[in-house]
Protein backbone atom coordinates (compact mmCIF):
# COMPACT_ATOMS: atom_id res chain seq x y z
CA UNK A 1 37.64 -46.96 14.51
CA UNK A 2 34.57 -46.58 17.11
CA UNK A 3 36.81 -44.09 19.01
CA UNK A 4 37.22 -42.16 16.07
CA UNK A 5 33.88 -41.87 15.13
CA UNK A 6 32.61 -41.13 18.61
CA UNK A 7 34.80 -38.05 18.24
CA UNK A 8 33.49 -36.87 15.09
CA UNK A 9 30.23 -36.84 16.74
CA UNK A 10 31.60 -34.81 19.68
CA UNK A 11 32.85 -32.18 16.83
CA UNK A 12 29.94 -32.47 14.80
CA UNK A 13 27.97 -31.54 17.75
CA UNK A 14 30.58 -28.45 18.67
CA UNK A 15 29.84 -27.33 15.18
CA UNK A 16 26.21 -27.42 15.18
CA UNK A 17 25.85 -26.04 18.63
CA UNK A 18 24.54 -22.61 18.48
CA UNK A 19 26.88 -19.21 19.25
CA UNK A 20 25.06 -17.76 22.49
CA UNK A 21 25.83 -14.06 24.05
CA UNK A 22 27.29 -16.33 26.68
CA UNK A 23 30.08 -17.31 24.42
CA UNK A 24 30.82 -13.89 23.19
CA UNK A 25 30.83 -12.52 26.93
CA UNK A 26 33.26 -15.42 27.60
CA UNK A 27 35.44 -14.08 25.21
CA UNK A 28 35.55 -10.60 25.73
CA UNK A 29 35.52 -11.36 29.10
CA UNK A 30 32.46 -9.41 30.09
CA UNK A 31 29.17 -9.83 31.32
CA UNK A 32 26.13 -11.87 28.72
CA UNK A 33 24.00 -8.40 29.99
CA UNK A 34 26.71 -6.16 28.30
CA UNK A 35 26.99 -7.88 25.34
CA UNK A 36 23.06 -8.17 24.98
CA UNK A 37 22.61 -4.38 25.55
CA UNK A 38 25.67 -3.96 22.70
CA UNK A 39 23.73 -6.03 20.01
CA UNK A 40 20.88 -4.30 20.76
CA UNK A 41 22.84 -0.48 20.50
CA UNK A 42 21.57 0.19 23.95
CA UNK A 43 22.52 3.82 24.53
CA UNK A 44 24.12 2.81 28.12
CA UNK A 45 26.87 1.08 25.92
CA UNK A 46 29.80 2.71 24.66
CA UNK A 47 30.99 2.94 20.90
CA UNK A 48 34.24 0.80 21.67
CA UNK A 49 32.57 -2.11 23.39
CA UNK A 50 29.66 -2.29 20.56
CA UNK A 51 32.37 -2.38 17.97
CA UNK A 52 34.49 -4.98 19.93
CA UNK A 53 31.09 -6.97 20.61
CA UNK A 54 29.86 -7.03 17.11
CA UNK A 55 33.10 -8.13 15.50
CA UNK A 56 33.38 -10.74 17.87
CA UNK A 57 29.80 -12.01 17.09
CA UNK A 58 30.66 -11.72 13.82
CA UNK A 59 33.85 -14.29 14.18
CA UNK A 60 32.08 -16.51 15.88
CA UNK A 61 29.22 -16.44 13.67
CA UNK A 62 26.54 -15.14 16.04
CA UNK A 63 22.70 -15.87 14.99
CA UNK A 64 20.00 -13.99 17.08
CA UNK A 65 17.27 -15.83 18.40
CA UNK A 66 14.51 -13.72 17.24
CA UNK A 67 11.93 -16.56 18.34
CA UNK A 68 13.65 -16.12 21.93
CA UNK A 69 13.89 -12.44 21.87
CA UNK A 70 9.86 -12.09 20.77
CA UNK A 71 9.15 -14.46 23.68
CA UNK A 72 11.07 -12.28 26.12
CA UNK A 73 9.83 -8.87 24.90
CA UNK A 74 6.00 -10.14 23.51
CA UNK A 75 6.83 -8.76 19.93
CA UNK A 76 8.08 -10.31 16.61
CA UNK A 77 8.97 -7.16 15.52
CA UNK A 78 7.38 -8.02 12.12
CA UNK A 79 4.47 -6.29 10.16
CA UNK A 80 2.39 -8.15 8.44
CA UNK A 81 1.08 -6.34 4.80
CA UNK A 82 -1.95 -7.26 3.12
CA UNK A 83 -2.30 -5.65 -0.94
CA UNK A 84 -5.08 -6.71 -3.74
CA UNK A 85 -1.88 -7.02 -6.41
CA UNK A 86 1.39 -6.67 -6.74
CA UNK A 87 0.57 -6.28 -10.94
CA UNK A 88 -0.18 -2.75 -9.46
CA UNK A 89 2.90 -0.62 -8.96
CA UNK A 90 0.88 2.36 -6.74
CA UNK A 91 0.61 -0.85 -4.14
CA UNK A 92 4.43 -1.81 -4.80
CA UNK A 93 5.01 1.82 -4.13
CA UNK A 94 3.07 2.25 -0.76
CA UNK A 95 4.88 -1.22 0.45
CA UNK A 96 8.46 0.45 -0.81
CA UNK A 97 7.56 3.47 1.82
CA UNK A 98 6.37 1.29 4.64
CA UNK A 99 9.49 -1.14 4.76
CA UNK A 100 11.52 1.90 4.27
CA UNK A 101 10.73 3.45 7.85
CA UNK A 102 9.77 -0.01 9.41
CA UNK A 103 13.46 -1.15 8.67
CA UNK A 104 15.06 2.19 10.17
CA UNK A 105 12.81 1.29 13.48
CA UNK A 106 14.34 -2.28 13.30
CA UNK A 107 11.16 -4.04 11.92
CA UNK A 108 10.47 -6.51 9.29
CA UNK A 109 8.14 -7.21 6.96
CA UNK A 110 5.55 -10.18 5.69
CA UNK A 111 3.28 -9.26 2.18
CA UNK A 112 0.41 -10.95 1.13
CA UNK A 113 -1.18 -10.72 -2.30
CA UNK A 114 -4.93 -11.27 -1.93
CA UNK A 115 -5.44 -10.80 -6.23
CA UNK A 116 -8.62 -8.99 -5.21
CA UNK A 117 -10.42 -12.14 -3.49
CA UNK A 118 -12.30 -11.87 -0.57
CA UNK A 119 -11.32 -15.52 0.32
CA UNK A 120 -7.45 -14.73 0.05
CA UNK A 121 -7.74 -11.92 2.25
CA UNK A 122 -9.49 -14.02 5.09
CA UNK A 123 -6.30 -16.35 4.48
CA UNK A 124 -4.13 -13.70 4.41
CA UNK A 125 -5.57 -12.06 7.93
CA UNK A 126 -5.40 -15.75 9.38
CA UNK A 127 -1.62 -16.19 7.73
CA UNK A 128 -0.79 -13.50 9.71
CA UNK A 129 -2.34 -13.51 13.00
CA UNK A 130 -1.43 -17.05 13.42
CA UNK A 131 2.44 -15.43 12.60
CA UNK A 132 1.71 -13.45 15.63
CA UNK A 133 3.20 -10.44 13.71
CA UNK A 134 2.61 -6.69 16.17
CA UNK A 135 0.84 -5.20 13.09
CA UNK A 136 -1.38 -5.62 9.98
CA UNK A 137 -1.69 -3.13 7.21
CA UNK A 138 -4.58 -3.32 4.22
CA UNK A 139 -6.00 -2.32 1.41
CA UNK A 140 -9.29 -3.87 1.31
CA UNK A 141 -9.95 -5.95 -2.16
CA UNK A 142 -12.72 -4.91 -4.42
CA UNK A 143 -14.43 -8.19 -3.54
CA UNK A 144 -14.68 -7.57 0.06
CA UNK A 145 -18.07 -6.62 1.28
CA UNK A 146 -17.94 -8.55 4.64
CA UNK A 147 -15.85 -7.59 7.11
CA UNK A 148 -15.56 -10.03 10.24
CA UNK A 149 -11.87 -11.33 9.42
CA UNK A 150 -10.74 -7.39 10.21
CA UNK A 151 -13.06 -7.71 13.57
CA UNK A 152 -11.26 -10.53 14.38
CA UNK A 153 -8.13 -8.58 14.65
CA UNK A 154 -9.44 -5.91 16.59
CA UNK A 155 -10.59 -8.96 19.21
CA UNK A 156 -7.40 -9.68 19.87
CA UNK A 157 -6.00 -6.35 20.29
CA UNK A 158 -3.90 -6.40 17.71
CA UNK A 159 -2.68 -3.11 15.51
CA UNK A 160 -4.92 -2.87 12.16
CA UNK A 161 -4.25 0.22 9.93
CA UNK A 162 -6.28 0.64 6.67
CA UNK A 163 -4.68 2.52 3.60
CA UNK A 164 -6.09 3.71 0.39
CA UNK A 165 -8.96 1.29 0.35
CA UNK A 166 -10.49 2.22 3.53
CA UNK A 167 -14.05 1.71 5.71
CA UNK A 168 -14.80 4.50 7.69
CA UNK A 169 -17.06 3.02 9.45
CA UNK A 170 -15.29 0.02 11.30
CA UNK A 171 -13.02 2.19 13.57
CA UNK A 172 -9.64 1.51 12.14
CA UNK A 173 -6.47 4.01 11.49
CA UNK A 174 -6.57 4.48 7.99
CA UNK A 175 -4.64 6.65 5.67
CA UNK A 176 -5.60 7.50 2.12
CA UNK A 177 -5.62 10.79 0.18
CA UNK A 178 -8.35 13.06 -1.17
CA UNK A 179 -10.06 10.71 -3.81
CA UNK A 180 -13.01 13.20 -4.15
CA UNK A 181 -10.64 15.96 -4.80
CA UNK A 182 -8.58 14.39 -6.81
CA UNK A 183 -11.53 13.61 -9.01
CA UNK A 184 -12.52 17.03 -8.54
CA UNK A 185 -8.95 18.58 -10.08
CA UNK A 186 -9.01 15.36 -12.72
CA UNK A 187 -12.48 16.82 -14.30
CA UNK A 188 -12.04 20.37 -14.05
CA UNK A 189 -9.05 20.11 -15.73
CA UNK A 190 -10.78 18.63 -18.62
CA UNK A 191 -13.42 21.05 -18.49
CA UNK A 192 -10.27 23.86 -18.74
CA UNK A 193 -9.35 22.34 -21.83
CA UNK A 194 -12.57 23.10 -22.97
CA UNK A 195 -14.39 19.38 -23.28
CA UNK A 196 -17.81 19.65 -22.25
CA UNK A 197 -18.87 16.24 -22.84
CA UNK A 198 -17.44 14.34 -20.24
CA UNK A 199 -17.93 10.65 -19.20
CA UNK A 200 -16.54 8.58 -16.13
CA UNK A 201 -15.25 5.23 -15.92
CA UNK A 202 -15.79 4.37 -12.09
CA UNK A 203 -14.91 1.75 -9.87
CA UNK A 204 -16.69 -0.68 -7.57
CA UNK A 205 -18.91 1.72 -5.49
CA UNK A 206 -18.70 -0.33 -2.10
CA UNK A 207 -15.38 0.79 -2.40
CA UNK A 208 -15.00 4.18 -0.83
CA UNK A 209 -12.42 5.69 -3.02
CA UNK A 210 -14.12 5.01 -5.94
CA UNK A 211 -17.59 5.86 -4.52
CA UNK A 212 -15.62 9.47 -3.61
CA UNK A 213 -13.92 9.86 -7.33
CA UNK A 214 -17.50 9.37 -8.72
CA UNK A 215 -18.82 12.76 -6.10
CA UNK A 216 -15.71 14.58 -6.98
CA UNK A 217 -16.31 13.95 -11.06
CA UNK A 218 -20.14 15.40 -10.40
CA UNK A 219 -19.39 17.97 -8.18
CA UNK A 220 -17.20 19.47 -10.64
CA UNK A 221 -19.37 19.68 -13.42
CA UNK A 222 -22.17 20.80 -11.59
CA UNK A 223 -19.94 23.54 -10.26
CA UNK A 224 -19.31 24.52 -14.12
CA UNK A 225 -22.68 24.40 -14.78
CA UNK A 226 -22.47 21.17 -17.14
CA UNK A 227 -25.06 18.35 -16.79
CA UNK A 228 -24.36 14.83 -15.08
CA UNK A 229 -25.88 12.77 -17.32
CA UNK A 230 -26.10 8.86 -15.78
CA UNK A 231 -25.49 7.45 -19.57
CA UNK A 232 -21.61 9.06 -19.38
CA UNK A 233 -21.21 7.17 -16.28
CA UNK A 234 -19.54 3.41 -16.76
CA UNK A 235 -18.72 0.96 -14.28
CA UNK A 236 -15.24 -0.61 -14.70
CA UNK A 237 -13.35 -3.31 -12.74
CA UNK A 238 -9.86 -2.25 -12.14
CA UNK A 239 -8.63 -3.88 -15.49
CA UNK A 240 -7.75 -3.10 -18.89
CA UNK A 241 -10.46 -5.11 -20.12
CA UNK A 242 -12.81 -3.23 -18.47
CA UNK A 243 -11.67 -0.18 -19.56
CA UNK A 244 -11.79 -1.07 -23.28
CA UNK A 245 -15.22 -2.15 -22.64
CA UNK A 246 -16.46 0.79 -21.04
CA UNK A 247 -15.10 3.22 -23.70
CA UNK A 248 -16.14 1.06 -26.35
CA UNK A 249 -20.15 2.05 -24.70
CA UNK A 250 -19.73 6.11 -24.50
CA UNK A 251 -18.40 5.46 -28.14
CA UNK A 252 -21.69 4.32 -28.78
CA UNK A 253 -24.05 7.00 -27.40
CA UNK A 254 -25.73 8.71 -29.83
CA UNK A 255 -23.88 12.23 -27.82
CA UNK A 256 -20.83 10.23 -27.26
CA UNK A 257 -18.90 11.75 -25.24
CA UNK A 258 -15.40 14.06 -25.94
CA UNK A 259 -13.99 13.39 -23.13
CA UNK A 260 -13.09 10.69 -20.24
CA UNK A 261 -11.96 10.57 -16.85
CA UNK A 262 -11.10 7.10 -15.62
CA UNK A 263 -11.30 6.28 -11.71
CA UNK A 264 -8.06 4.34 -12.12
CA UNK A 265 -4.79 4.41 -14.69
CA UNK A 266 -5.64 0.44 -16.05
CA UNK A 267 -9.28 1.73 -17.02
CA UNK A 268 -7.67 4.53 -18.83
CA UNK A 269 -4.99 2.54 -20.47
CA UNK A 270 -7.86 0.36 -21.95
CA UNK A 271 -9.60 3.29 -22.82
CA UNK A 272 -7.02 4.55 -24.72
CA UNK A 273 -6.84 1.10 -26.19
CA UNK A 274 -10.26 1.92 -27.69
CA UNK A 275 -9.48 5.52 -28.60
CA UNK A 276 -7.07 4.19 -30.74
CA UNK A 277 -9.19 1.70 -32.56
CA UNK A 278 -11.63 4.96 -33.21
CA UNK A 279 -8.51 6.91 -34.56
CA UNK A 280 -9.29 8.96 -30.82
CA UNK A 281 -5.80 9.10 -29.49
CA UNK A 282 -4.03 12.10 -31.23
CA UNK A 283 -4.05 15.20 -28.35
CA UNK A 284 -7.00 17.44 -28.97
CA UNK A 285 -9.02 15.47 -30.22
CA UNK A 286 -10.35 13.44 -27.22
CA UNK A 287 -9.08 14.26 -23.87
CA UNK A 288 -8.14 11.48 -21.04
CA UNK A 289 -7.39 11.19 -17.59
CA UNK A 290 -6.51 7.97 -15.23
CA UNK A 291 -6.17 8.16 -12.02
CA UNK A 292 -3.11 6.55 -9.89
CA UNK A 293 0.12 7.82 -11.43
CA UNK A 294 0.83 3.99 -12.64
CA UNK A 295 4.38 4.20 -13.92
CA UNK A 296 3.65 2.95 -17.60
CA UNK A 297 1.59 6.45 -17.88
CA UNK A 298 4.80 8.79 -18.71
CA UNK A 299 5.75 5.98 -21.39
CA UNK A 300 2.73 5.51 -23.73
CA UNK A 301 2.08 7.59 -26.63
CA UNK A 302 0.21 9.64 -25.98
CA UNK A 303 1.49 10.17 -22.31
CA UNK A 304 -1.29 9.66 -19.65
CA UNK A 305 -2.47 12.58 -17.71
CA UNK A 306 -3.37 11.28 -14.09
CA UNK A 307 -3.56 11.90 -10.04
CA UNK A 308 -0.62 10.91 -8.44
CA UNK A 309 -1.78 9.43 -5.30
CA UNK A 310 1.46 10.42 -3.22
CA UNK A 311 2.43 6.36 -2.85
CA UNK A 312 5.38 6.12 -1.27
CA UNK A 313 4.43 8.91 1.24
CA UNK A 314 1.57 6.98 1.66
CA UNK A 315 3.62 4.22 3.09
CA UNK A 316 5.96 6.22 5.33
CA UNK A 317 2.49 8.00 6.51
CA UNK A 318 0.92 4.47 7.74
CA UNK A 319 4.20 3.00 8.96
CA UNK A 320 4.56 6.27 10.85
CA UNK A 321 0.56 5.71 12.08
CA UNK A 322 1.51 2.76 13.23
CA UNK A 323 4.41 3.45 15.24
CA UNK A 324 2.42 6.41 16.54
CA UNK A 325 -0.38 4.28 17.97
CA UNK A 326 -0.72 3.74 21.71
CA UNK A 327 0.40 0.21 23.33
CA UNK A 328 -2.76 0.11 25.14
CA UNK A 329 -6.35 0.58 25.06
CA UNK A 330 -6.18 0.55 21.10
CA UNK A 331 -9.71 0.31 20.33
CA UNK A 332 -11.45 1.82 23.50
CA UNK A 333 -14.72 2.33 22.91
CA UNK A 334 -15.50 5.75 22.06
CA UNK A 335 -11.74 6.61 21.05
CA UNK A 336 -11.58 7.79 17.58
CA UNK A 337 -9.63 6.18 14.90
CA UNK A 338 -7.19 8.56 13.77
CA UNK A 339 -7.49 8.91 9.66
CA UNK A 340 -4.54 10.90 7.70
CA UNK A 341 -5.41 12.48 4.30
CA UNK A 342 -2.91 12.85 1.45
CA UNK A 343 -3.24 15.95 -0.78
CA UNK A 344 -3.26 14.57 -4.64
CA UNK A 345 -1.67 16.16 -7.03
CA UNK A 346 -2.68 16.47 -11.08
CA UNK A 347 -0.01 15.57 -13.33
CA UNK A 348 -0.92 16.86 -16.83
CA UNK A 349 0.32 15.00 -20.01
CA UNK A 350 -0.63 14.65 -22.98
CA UNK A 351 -3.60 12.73 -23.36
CA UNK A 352 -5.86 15.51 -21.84
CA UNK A 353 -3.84 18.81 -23.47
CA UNK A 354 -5.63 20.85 -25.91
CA UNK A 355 -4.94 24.11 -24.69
CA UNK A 356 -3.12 25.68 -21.28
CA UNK A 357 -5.35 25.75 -18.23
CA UNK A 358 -5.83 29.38 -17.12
């Protein structure tokens, strides 16, 4: 009986023993070297033997040691993804683009959801670094004001790319697209449509894009020759709440307002919200714009005119940034960070139509 057991431990032990290149090479009776440069499609190996290598490492139910392979080459080969929400599609969107070209490069990737705290963001930088992933990708959350946790990254040397949400000033590779012109396009086309009257929902103004959508709103009506007037200008929060809220106040002015142009698609969804309570919402007769492209815009009645921010390019555009980088001297002092700007483009529906724009 002891016998017997003794050899089920020997074959438990031969069953749990991990596959090695060692044991494919022994069976294809070729060198570990060969087969390592196979499962890694080195060019130097030919089609036959990377076929004949990965079916074998497929029958003996091969694993990769990724934790030995980042050891030997200094990289984990992972990218680590920090967003404010994943409630937001335009961030589900950007991630969709940056997996898309990190996986053709043979990358993976981590996401971490900071729900617009400062705190989770800290945790999320720490998460990561402490993953020792090669790269970390943000968008800053609109309760961020401090940023040491980012400088702590660029301590140790390690990648940090900014996107939509950006800071100029701390040096970083950053892509976004043109907030102030897309504000720019967003207003004049409401001033096309011949509104004259119109307010601004804006974000947070520590955060650059909104700080930019609030110039580009001014700029165009002062280049119509229309007054800014600081009463039609609301702050909102990023919500539909917020939103409600804010229209609910320009509703209110004595002048109220016959027109809005939201700094983000949620704010203009609860806009709308309060357009509707005012018997607002019919086309013509009080014209909207959000900002964001959100994908519940094309589906509410009426249908949201917005910016489309060009998401999932702008994911391909900072995976491609990143990849693009230089293995060295990253943040040399002096070196500028490079930045890559996104054209927007307007999509016009039917909350802001009252006539053709010429």
């Amino acid at each position: 009986m002891g016998e017997i057991y003794y050899l089920a431990l020997i074959k438990l032990h031969q069953l749990k023993k991990r596959v090695t290149i060692h044991d494919i090479a022994k069976e294809l009776n070729t060198t570990a070297a060969t087969v390592s440069r196979a499962l890694n499609n080195n060019p130097s190996i030919g089609i036959a033997m990377k076929q004949r290598v990965q079916e074998m490492a497929k029958k003996l139910n091969y694993r990769q040691d990724k934790i030995a392979t980042s050891l030997r080459s200094g990289k984990t080969q992972v990218i680590g993804i920090i967003i404010p929400s994943a409630k937001i599609s335009f961030f589900g969107s950007v991630v969709h683009g940056i997996e898309s070209v990190a996986r053709k490069r043979g990358y993976r990737i981590l996401l971490f959801q900071t729900n617009e705290k400062y705190t989770s963001e800290k945790e999320g930088i720490n998460t990561l670094l402490q993953s020792n992933v090669d790269a970390i990708i943000v968008s800053i959350s609109k309760e961020t004001t401090n940023y040491d946790h980012f400088l702590e990254v660029k301590e140790q040397n390690i990648p940090l790319i900014l996107f939509d949400r950006t800071n100029d000033t701390l040096g970083f590779p950053s892509v976004v697209i043109d907030d102030f012109k897309g504000a720019y396009l967003a207003t004049t086309h409401l001033i096309k449509q011949g509104y004259s009257n119109i307010a601004h929902i804006c974000g947070q103004q520590h955060i650059k894009i909104f700080e930019d959508r609030l110039l580009g709103y001014k700029s165009a009506l002062k280049d119509a020759g229309l007054p800014v007037k600081d009463e039609n200008i609301v702050m909102g929060d990023v919500s539909i709440q917020s939103g409600e809220e804010a229209a609910e106040k320009l509703l209110q002015l004595t002048n109220n307002p016959d027109a809005i142009f939201a700094a983000e698609d949620f704010m203009a969804l609860g806009a709308l919200q309060t357009l509707k309570k005012h018997k607002l919402h019919q086309p013509g007769q009080f014209g909207l714009v959000g900002f964001a492209n959100e994908s519940f815009g094309q589906y509410i009645t009426p249908t949201l005119t917005t910016v489309d921010q060009r998401n999932i390019e702008m994911g391909e555009a900072t995976a491609e940034l990143f990849f693009s980088l230089p293995s060295k001297d990253l943040y040399k002092e002096g070196q500028v960070a490079p930045k890559i700007t996104l054209e927007p483009e307007l999509i016009i529906r039917e909350s802001s139509s009252r006539k053709s724009d010429k």
